[in-house]
Protein backbone atom coordinates (compact mmCIF):
# COMPACT_ATOMS: atom_id res chain seq x y z
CA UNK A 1 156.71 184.18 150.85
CA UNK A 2 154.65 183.40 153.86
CA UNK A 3 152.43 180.37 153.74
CA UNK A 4 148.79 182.08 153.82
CA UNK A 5 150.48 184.09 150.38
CA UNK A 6 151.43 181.62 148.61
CA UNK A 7 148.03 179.36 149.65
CA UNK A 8 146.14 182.73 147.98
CA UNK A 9 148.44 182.95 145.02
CA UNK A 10 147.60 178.89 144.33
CA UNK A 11 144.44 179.33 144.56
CA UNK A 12 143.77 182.00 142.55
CA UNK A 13 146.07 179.63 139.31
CA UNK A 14 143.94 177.67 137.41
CA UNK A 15 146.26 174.51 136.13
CA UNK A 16 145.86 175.77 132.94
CA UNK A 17 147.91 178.72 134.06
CA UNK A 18 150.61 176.50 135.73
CA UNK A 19 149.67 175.95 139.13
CA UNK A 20 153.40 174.78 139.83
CA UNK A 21 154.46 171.37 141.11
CA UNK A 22 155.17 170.49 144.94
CA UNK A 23 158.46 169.02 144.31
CA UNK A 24 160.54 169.27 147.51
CA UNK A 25 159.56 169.54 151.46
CA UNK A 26 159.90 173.31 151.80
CA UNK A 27 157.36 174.00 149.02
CA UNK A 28 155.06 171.94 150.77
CA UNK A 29 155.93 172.87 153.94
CA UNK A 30 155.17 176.61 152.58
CA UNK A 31 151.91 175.92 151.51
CA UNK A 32 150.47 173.65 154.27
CA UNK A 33 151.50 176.79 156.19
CA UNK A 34 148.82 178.57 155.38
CA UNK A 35 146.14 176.20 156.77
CA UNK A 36 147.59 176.40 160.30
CA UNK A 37 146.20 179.17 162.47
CA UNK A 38 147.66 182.10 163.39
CA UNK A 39 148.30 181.28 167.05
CA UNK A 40 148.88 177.52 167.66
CA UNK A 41 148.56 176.35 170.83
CA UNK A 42 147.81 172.99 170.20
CA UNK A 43 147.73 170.35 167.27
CA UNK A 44 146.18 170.27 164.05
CA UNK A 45 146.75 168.33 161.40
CA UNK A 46 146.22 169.73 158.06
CA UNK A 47 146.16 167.91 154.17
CA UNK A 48 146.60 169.50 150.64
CA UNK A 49 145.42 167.27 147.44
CA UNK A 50 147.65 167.26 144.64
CA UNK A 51 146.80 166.13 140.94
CA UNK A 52 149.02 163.28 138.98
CA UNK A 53 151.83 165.67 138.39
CA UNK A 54 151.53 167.18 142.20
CA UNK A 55 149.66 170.36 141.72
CA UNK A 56 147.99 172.03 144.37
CA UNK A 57 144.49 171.29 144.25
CA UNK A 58 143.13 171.77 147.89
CA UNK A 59 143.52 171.70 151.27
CA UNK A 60 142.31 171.90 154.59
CA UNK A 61 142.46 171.85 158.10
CA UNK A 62 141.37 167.91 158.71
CA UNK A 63 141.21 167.86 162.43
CA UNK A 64 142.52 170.09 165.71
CA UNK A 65 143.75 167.96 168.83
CA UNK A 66 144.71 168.71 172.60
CA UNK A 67 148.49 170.49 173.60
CA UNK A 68 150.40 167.31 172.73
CA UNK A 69 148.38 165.23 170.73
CA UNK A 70 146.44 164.76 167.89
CA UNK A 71 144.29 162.16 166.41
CA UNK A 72 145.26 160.94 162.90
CA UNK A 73 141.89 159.45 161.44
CA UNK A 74 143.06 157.55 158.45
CA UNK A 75 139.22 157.67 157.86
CA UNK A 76 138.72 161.17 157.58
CA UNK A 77 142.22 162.37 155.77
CA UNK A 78 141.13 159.68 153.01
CA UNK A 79 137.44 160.41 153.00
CA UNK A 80 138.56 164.34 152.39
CA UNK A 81 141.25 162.91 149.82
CA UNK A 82 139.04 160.55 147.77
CA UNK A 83 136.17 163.47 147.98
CA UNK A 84 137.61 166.31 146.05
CA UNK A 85 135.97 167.64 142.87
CA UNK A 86 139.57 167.15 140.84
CA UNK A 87 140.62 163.82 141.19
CA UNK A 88 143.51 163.62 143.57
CA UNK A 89 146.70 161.58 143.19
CA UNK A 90 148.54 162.54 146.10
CA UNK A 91 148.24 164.11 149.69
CA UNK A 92 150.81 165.68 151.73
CA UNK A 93 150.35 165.38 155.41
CA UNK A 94 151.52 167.91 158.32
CA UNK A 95 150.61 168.33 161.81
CA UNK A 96 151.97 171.00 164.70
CA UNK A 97 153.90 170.50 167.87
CA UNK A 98 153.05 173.86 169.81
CA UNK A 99 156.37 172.61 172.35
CA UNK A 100 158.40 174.18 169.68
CA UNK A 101 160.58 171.53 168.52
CA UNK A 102 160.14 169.78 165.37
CA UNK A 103 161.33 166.42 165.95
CA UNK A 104 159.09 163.74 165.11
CA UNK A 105 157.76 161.48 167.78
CA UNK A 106 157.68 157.49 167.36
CA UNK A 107 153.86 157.91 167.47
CA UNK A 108 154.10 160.42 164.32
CA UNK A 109 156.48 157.46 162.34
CA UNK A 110 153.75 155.07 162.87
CA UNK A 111 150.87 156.97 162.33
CA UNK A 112 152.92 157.98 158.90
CA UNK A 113 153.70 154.10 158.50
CA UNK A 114 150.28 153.70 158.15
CA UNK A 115 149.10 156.21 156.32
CA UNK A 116 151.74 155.45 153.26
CA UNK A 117 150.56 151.70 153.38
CA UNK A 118 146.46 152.34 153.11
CA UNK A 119 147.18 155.25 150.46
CA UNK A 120 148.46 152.53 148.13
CA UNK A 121 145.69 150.42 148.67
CA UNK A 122 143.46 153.68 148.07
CA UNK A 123 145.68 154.52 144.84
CA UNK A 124 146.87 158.00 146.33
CA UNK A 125 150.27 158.69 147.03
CA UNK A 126 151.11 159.96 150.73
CA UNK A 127 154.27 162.50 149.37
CA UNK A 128 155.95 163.69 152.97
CA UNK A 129 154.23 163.97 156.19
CA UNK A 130 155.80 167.27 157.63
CA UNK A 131 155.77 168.66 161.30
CA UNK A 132 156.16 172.05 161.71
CA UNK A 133 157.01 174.19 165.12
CA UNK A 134 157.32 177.53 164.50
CA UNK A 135 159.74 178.19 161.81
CA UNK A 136 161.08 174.73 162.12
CA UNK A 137 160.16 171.88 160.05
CA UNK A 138 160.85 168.10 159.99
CA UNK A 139 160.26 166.14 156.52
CA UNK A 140 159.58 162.51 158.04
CA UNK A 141 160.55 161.59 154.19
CA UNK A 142 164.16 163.18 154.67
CA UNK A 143 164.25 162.18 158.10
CA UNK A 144 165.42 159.10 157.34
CA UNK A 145 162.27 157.42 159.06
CA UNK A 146 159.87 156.73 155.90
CA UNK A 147 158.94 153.49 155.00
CA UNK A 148 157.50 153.11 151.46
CA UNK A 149 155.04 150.66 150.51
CA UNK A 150 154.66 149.00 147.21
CA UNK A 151 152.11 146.62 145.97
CA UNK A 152 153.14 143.29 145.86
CA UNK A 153 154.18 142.20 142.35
């Protein structure tokens, strides 16, 4: 199922009819999918909102950037995050490289890095952080590069 078919068919689920839950990289990689546009020529990095037990609850496009860059406002993805009318629990991150290959840069680690560290301060759980080039995909969590940050005890 495409990603723009399965973002419809989530939508139209209310939880109560078993929206189900994102459990591994490709089902979120599927429905992030359908936020990107149809012709990408340069980056964008989009967000879904999941509930306590990972459940779609919304998405969108958070910003668009040049041909080989793009911004990632911690600001703005939690500001969208904290703002939904479900609570959220937990975000899944994914951005574009329109060069076609997949591989996460050192910038895209970092940026992650971050990200993971202020959600736990913010009490929302950053789940993957996926780059996608054309049919290709990169989990930064499987990748071998995540870094997960737990409050201090």
């Amino acid at each position: 199922m495409n990603g723009r078919a399965l973002l419809r068919q989530m939508r139209a689920l209310t939880v109560s009819e078993g929206r189900p839950p994102i459990s591994t990289p490709d089902d979120a990689r599927c429905l992030v999918l359908g936020y990107f546009p149809e012709i990408v020529e340069q980056e964008h990095l989009v967000a879904v909102a999941l509930d306590v037990r990972h459940r779609f609850i919304d998405g969108a496009c958070i910003t668009s950037g040049g041909l080989t860059q793009n911004m990632l406002p911690p600001n703005v993805l939690f500001r969208w995050a904290l703002t939904r009318n479900q609570p959220c629990a937990a975000i899944v991150v994914a951005h574009n490289h329109p060069s076609g290959d997949p591989t996460p840069s050192m910038e895209d680690y970092t940026a992650t890095t971050r990200l993971v560290s202020l959600g736990v301060v913010l009490g929302i759980t950053v789940l993957d952080h996926i780059v996608i080039a054309g049919h290709r995909y990169t989990s930064l969590r499987e990748s071998g590069g995540w870094k997960d940050y737990l409050p201090c005890q």
